[in-house]
Protein backbone atom coordinates (compact mmCIF):
# COMPACT_ATOMS: atom_id res chain seq x y z
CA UNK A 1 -16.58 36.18 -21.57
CA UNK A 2 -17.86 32.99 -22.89
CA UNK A 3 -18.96 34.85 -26.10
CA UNK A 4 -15.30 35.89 -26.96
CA UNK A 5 -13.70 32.55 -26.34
CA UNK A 6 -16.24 31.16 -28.84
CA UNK A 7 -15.35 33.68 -31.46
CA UNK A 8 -11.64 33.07 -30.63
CA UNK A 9 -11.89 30.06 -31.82
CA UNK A 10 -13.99 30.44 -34.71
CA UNK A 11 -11.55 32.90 -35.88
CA UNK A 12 -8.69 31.04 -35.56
CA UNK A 13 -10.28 28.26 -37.63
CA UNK A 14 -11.54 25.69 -35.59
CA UNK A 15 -14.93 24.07 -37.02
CA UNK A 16 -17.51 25.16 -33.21
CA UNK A 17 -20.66 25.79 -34.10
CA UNK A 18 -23.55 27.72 -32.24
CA UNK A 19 -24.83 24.82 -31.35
CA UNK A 20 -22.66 23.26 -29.64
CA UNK A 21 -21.63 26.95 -27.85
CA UNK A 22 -24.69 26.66 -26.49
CA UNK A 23 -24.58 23.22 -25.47
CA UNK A 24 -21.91 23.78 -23.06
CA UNK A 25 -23.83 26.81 -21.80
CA UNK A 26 -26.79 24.59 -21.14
CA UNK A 27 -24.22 21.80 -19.48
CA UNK A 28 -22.96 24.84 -17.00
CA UNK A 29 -26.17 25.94 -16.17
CA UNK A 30 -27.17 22.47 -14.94
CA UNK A 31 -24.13 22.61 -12.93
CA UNK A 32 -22.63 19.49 -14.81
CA UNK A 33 -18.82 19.85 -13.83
CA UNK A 34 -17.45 20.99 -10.42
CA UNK A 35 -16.73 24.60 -10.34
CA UNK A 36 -12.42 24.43 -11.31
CA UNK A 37 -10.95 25.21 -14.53
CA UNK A 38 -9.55 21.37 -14.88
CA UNK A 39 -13.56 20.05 -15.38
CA UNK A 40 -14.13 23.28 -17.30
CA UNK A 41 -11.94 22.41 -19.78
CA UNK A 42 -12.77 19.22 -20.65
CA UNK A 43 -16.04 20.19 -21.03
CA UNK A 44 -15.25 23.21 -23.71
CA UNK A 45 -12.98 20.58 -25.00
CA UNK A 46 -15.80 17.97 -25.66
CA UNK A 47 -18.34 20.69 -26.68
CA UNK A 48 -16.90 22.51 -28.81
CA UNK A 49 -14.04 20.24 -30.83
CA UNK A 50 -15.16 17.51 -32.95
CA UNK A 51 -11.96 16.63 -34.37
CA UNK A 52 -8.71 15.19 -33.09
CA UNK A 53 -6.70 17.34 -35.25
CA UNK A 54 -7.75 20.77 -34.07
CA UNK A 55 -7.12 19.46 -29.88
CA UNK A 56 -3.39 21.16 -29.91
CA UNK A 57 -4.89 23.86 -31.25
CA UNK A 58 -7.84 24.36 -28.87
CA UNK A 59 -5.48 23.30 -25.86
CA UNK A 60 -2.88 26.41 -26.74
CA UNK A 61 -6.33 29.17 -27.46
CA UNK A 62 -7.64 27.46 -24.15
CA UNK A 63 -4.83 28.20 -22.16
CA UNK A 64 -4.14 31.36 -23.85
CA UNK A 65 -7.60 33.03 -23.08
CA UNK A 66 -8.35 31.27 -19.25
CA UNK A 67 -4.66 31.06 -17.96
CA UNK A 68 -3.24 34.18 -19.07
CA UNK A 69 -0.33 32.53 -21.39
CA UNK A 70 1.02 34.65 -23.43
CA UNK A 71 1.93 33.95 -27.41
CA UNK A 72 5.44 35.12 -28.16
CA UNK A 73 6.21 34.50 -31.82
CA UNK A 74 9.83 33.16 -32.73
CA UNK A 75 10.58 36.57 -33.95
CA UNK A 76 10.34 38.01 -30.90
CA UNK A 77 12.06 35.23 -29.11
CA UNK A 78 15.50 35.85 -31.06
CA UNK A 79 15.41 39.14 -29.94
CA UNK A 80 16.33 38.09 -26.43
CA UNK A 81 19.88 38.32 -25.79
CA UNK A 82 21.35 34.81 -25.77
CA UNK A 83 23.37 36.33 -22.57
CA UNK A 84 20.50 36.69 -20.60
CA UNK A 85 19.62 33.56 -21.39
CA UNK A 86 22.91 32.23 -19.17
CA UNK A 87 22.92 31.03 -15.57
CA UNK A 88 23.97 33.72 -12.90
CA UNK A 89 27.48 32.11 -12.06
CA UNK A 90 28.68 30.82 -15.51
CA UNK A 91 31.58 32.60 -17.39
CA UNK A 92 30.33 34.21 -20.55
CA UNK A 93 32.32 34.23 -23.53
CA UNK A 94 31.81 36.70 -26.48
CA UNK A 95 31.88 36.21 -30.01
CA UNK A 96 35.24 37.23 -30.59
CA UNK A 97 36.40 35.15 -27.55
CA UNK A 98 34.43 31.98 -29.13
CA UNK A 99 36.33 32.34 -32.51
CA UNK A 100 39.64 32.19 -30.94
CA UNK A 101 39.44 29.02 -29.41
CA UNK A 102 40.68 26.53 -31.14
CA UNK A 103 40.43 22.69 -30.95
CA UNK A 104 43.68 20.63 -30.17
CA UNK A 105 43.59 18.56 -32.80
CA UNK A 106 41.63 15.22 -32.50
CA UNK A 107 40.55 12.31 -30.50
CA UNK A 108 44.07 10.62 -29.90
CA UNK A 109 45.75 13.71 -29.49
CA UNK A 110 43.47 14.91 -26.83
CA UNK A 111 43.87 11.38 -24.99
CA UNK A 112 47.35 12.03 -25.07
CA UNK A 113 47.11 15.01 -23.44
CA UNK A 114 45.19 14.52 -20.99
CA UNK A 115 47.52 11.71 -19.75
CA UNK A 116 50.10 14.52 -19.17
CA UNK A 117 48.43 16.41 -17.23
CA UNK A 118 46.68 13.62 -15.12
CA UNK A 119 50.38 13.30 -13.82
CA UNK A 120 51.60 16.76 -14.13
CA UNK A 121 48.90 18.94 -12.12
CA UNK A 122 48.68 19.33 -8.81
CA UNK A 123 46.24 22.18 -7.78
CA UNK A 124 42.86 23.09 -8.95
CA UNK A 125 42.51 25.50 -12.03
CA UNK A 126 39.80 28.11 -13.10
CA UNK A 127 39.64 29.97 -15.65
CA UNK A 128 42.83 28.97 -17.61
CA UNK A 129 43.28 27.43 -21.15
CA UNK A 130 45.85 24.45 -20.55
CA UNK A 131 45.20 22.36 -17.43
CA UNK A 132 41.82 20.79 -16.24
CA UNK A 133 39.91 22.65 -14.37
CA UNK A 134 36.46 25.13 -14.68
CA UNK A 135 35.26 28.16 -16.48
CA UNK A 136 38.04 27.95 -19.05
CA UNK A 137 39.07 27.65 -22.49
CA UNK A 138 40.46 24.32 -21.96
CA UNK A 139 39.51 20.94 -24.06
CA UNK A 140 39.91 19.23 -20.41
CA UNK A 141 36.73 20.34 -17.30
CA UNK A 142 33.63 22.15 -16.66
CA UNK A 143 31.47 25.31 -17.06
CA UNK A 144 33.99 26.57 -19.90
CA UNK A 145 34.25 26.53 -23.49
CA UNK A 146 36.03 24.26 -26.09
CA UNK A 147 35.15 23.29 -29.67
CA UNK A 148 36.89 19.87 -29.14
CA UNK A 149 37.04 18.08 -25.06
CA UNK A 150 36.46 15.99 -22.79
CA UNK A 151 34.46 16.47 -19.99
CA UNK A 152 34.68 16.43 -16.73
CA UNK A 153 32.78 17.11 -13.41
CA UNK A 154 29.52 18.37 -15.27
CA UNK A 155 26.16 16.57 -14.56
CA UNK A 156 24.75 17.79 -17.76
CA UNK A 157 25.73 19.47 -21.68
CA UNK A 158 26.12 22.95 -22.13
CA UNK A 159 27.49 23.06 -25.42
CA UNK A 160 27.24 19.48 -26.60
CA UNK A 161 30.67 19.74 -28.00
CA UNK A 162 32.34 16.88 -25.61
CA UNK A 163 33.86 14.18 -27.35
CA UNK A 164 34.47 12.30 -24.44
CA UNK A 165 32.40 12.48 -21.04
CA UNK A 166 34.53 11.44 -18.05
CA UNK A 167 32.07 10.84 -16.06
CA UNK A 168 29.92 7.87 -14.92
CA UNK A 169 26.43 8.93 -15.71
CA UNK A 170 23.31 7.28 -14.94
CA UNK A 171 20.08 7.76 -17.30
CA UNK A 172 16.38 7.45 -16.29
CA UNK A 173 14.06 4.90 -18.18
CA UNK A 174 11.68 6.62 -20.98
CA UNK A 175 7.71 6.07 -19.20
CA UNK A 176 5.38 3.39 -20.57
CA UNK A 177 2.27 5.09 -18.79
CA UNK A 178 2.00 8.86 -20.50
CA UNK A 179 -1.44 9.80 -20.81
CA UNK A 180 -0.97 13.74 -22.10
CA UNK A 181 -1.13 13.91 -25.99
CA UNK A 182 -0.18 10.24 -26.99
CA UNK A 183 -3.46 10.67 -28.73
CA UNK A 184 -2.38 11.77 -32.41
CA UNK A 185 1.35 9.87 -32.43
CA UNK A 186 -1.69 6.79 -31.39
CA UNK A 187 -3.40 7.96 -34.81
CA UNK A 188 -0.67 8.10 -36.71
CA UNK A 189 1.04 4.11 -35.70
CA UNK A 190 -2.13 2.67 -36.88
CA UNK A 191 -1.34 2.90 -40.19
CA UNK A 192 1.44 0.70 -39.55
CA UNK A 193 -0.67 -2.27 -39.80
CA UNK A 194 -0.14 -6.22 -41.67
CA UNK A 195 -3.63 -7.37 -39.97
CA UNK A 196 -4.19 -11.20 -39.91
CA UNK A 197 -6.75 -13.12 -38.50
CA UNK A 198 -4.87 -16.26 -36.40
CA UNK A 199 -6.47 -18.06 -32.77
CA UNK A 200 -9.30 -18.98 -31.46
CA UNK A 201 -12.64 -18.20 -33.69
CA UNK A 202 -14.31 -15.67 -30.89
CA UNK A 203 -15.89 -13.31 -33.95
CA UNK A 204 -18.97 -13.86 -35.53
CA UNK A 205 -18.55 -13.91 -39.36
CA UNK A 206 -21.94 -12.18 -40.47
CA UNK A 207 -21.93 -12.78 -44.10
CA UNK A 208 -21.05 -16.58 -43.75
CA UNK A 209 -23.68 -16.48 -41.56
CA UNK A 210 -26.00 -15.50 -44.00
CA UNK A 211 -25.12 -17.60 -46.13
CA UNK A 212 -25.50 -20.51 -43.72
CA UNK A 213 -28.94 -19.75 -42.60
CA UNK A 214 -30.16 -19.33 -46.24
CA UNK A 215 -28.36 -22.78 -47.10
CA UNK A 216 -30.38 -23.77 -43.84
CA UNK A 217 -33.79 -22.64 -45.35
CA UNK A 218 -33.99 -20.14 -42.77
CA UNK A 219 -32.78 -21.89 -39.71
CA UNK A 220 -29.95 -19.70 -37.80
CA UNK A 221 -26.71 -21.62 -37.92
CA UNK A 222 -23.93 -18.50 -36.76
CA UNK A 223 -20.10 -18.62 -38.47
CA UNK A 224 -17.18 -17.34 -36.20
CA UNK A 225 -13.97 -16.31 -37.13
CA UNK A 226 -10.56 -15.00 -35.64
CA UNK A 227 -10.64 -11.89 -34.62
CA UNK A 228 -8.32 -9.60 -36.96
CA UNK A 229 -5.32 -8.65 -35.10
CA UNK A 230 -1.90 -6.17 -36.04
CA UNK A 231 0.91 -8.63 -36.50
CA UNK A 232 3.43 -5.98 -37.54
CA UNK A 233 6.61 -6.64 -35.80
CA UNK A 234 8.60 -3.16 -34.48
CA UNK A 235 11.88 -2.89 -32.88
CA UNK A 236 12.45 0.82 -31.80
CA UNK A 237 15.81 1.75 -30.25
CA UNK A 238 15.76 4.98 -28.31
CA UNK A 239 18.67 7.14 -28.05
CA UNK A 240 18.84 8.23 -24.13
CA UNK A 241 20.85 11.19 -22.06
CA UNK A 242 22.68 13.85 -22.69
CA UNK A 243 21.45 16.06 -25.15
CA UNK A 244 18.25 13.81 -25.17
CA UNK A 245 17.07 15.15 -22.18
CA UNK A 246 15.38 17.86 -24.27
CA UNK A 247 12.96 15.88 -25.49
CA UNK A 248 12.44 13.23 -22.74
CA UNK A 249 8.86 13.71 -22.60
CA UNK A 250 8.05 13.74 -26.57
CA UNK A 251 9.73 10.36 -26.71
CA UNK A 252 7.97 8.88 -23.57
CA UNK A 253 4.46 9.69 -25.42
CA UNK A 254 6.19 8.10 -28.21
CA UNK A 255 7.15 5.12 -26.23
CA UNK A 256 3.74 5.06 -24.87
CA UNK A 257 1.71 5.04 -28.01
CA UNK A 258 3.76 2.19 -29.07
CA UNK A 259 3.61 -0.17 -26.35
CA UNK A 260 -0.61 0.40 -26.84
CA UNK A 261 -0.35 0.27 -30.68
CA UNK A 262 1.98 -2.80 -31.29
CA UNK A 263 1.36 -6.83 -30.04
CA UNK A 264 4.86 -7.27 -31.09
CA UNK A 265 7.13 -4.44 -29.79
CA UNK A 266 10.95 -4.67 -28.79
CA UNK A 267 12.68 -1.23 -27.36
CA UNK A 268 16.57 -1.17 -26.16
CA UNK A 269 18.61 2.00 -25.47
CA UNK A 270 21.81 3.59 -26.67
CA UNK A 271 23.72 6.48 -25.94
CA UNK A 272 24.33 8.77 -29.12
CA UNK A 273 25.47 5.76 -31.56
CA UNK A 274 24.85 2.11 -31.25
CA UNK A 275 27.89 0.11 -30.24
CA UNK A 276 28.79 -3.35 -29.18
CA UNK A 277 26.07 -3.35 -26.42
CA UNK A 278 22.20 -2.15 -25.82
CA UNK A 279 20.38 -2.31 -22.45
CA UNK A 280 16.48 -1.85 -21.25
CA UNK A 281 17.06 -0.65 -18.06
CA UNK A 282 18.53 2.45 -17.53
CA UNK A 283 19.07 2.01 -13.65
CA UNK A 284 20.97 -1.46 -14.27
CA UNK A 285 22.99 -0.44 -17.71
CA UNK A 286 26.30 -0.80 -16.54
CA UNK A 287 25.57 -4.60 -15.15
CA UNK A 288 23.30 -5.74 -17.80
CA UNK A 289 23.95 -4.68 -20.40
CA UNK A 290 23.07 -7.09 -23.96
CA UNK A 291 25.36 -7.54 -26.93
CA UNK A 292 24.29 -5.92 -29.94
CA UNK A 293 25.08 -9.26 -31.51
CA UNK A 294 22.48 -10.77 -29.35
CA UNK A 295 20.22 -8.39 -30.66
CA UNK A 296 21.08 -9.22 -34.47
CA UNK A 297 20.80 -12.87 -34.15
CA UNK A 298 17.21 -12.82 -32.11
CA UNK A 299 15.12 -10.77 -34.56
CA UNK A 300 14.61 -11.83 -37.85
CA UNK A 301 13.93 -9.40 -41.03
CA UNK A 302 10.36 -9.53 -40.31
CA UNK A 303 10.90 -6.63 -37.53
CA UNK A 304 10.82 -3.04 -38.56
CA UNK A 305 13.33 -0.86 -36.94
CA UNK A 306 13.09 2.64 -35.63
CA UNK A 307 15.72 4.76 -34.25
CA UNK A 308 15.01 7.82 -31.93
CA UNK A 309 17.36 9.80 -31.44
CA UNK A 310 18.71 13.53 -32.43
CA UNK A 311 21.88 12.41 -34.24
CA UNK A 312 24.01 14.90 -32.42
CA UNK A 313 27.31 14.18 -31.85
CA UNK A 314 31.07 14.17 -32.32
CA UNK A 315 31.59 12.38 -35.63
CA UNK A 316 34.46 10.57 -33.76
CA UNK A 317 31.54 8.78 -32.28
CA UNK A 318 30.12 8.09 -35.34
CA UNK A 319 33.54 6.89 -38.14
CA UNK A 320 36.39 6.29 -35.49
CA UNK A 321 37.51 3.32 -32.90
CA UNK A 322 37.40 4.28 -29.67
CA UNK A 323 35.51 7.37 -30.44
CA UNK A 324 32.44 7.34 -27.83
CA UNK A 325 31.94 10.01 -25.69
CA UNK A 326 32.01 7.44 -22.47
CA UNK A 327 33.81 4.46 -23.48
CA UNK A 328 36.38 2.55 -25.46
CA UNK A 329 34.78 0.59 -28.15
CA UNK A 330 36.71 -1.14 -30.66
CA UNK A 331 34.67 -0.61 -33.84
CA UNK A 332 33.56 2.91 -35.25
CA UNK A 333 29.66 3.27 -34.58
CA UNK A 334 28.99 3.35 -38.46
CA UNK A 335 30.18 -0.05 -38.52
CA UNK A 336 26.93 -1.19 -36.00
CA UNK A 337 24.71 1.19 -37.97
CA UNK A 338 25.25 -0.61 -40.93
CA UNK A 339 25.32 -3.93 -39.08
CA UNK A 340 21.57 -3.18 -38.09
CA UNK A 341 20.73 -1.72 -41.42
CA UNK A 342 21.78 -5.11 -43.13
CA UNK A 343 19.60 -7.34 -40.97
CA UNK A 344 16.95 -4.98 -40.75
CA UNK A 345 16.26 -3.14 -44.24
CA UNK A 346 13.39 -1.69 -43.64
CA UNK A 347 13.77 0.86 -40.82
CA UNK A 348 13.35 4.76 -40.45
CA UNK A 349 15.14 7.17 -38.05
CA UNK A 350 13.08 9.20 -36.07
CA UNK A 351 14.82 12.77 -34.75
CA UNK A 352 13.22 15.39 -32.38
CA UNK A 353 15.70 18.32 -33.58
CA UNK A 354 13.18 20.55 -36.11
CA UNK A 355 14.15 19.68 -39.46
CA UNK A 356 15.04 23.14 -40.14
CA UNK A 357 18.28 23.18 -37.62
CA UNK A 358 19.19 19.61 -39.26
CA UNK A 359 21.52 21.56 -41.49
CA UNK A 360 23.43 23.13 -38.60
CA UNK A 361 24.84 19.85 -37.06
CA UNK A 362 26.95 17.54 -39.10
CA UNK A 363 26.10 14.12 -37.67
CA UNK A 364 22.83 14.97 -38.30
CA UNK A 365 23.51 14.50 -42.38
CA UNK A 366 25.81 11.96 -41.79
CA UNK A 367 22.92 9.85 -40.46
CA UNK A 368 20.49 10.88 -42.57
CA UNK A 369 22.47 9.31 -45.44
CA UNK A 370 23.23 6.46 -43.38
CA UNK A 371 19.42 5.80 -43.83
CA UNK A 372 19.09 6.98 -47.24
CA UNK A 373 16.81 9.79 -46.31
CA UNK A 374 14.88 8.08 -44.33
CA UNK A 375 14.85 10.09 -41.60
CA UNK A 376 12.58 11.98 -40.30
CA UNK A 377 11.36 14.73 -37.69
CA UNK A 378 9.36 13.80 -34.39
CA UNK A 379 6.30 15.42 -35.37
CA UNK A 380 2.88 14.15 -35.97
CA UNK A 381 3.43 14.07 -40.15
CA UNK A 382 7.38 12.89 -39.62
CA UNK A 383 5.95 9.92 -38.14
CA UNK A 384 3.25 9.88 -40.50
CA UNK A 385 5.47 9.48 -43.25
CA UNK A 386 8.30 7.36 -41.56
CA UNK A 387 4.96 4.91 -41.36
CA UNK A 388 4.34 5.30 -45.52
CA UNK A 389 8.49 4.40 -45.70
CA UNK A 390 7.74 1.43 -43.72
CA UNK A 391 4.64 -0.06 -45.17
C-alpha cells in the first residue's frame, strides 16, 4: 500500500527518494506518530517532500490515495448540466427565456420605477415581470432573473447582476489567524522587502569584529549593530461581501501572511468600488465608518497599495453618481480610484477571478486599465509578480 503511494508520487513528479521512503517506514515501525491519518500525514509530508513548492501537490495525491477523493478534470465538470446544479425550489429559466429579458433601461430609470410601484402595489407577487416580488422576470425582488435590478429580500447573489441591493447587509471581518497554506503567499511577500538597519545595536557585527580584535593585537573587542529589519510600508484594501464570499478564505490566508510579513501594514474594507468612506470592522461599518479623505491625507507616498478584490460589478458602480449597489454616493467610484492612484502610484490590484474568465466581465477590464495592467490574479505567481511591479 505504502509501495504504491511512493510510486504515485514519483510518477507524478515529486523529487522522494528511497531513502527517505524508507525513513518513514522506519519512523512507523518505531511507532513515532499516534495511529490516525492527521499524524500520518504529516509524517509522509515531512519524509518524503523536501520542497515547499511541491506541498499542494503532495496534499491533493495525499488525499487522493488515503481519503478516497476523487480527481474530476474541468472537462468533465462542464459536462454537468448547469440545471442540476440549481437549488430544489428556485425557478429555472432556459436559454431562450434568458435572451428575452430585457433590461429597463438604466440606473435612474429603474429608480424611477421603482418609486411607482412602492406606492402602487398592494399584494405580494411571484412569478410576474412588472411588480416586485419573487421568482420573476422583474428588475425589482428575489429568486428571479433580470439583466439590470435591484434587489430585494435576498441574503446573498445569484446572478451578480444587481445594480442596487436594497437591503441592509452586514459582512464578516477577513481572519488574521489562518494557519492552512499561508505558507507560499508567506514566500512570495518576502520579496517585497526595503531592509534597513535602525534601533538599538542588539546584533553582533562579525567582520567589524574582526577587524577590531586584529586592530587589538588579538584581544576580543565584539562590534554590534541593528538588527536588519523590512521597512516596506503596505496599505492593502480588501474588497468584502457579496460576490466576495467566494473567495473569503483565499483572502484571509492572504490577510494572514501579511499581517506576519509586514512591520508596517494598514488594511480597510470596501464594498465593490471605493467611495467616500472605508471601515475596519465589518460588525461596526455602518457607525464607524472613516472618510476616504482621512485615508488620503494620513499615508504618505511611501505606502504601497494593494487592492483585493474581483472587480465585478455594475459599471454604474464604477463611472456614475449615485451608482452603488447599496447607497447614494455623490461621486462616480472612478473618481476615488483615481484619487488613490494619485497619492499612491505605486500600487497593484490583486483579483481572485482566474485570469482566464477576466474577459467575460466588463468591470473587470475597466479596472484593469484603471491600473494600467497592473492587475493581477490571486495565485501564488500573480502575487509573485504584483511584488516585481512593486519593487
Amino acid at each position: 500500500m505504502f509501495l504504491d503511494f511512493f510510486l504515485l508520487l514519483k510518477n507524478s513528479g515529486i523529487p522522494v527518494t528511497l531513502n527517505e521512503y524508507l525513513s518513514m517506514l522506519e519512523a512507523l515501525k518505531r511507532n513515532a506518530i499516534a495511529r490516525n491519518v492527521d499524524e500520518f500525514y504529516y509524517l509522509c509530508r515531512m519524509s518524503m517532500v523536501k520542497d515547499e513548492k511541491f506541498l499542494d501537490q503532495f496534499d491533493a495525491l495525499f488525499g487522493a490515495y488515503f481519503k478516497g477523493i476523487e480527481t474530476i478534470s474541468d472537462e468533465e465538470i462542464f459536462q454537468i448540466p448547469e440545471e442540476w446544479l440549481k437549488k430544489n425550489g428556485e425557478r429555472i429559466f432556459s436559454k431562450e427565456e434568458l435572451e428575452k429579458i430585457k433590461s429597463m433601461g438604466d440606473l435612474k430609470d429603474l429608480m424611477e420605477r421603482i418609486k411607482k410601484l412602492f406606492k402602487e402595489q398592494k399584494e405580494r407577487h411571484q412569478g410576474g415581470n412588472k411588480w416586485i416580488g419573487t421568482g420573476g422576470t422583474s428588475p425589482f425582488g428575489a429568486y428571479g432573473y433580470n439583466p439590470e435590478g435591484i434587489r430585494i429580500g435576498q441574503h446573498e447573489s445569484r446572478h451578480r447582476r444587481a445594480v442596487k441591493v436594497w437591503d441592509k447587509r452586514e459582512f464578516k471581518n477577513l481572519k488574521d489567524d489562518v494557519d492552512l497554506d499561508t505558507r507560499n503567499i508567506k514566500l512570495a511577500l518576502k520579496k517585497l522587502r526595503l531592509l534597513s538597519r535602525e534601533g538599538k545595536a542588539e546584533e553582533l557585527d562579525l567582520k567589524q569584529t574582526i577587524k577590531n580584535t586584529s586592530e587589538k593585537g588579538g584581544l576580543l573587542e565584539l562590534a554590534m549593530r541593528p538588527v536588519r529589519k523590512n521597512n516596506v510600508k503596505i496599505l492593502i484594501l480588501f474588497d468584502i461581501g457579496g460576490s466576495m464570499d467566494d473567495h473569503i478564505e483565499l483572502c484571509s490566508q492572504l490577510f494572514t501572511a501579511s499581517k506576519y510579513e509586514f512591520k508596517h501594514l494598514e488594511f480597510y474594507y470596501f464594498h465593490n468600488c471605493v467611495y467616500e468612506k472605508l471601515w475596519q470592522n465589518n460588525v461596526r461599518r455602518w457607525d464607524d465608518a472613516i472618510p476616504t479623505y482621512d485615508v488620503l491625507h494620513k499615508y504618505n507616498k511611501d505606502y504601497k497599495l494593494i487592492f483585493v478584490g474581483d472587480a465585478s460589478m455594475s459599471p454604474y458602480e464604477l463611472m456614475y453618481e449615485q451608482g452603488s449597489v447599496e447607497h447614494y454616493n455623490d461621486e462616480a467610484g472612478m473618481v476615488w480610484l483615481n484619487r488613490l492612484k494619485e497619492q499612491f502610484p505605486d500600487l497593484v490590484w490583486l483579483n481572485p477571478v482566474p485570469k482566464d474568465e477576466w474577459r467575460y466581465t466588463r468591470t473587470i477590464g475597466m479596472v484593469q486599465q484603471f491600473t494600467e495592467d497592473r492587475m493581477f490574479p490571486l495565485t501564488i505567481a500573480g502575487i509573485g509578480e504584483a511584488v516585481k511591479s512593486l519593487i
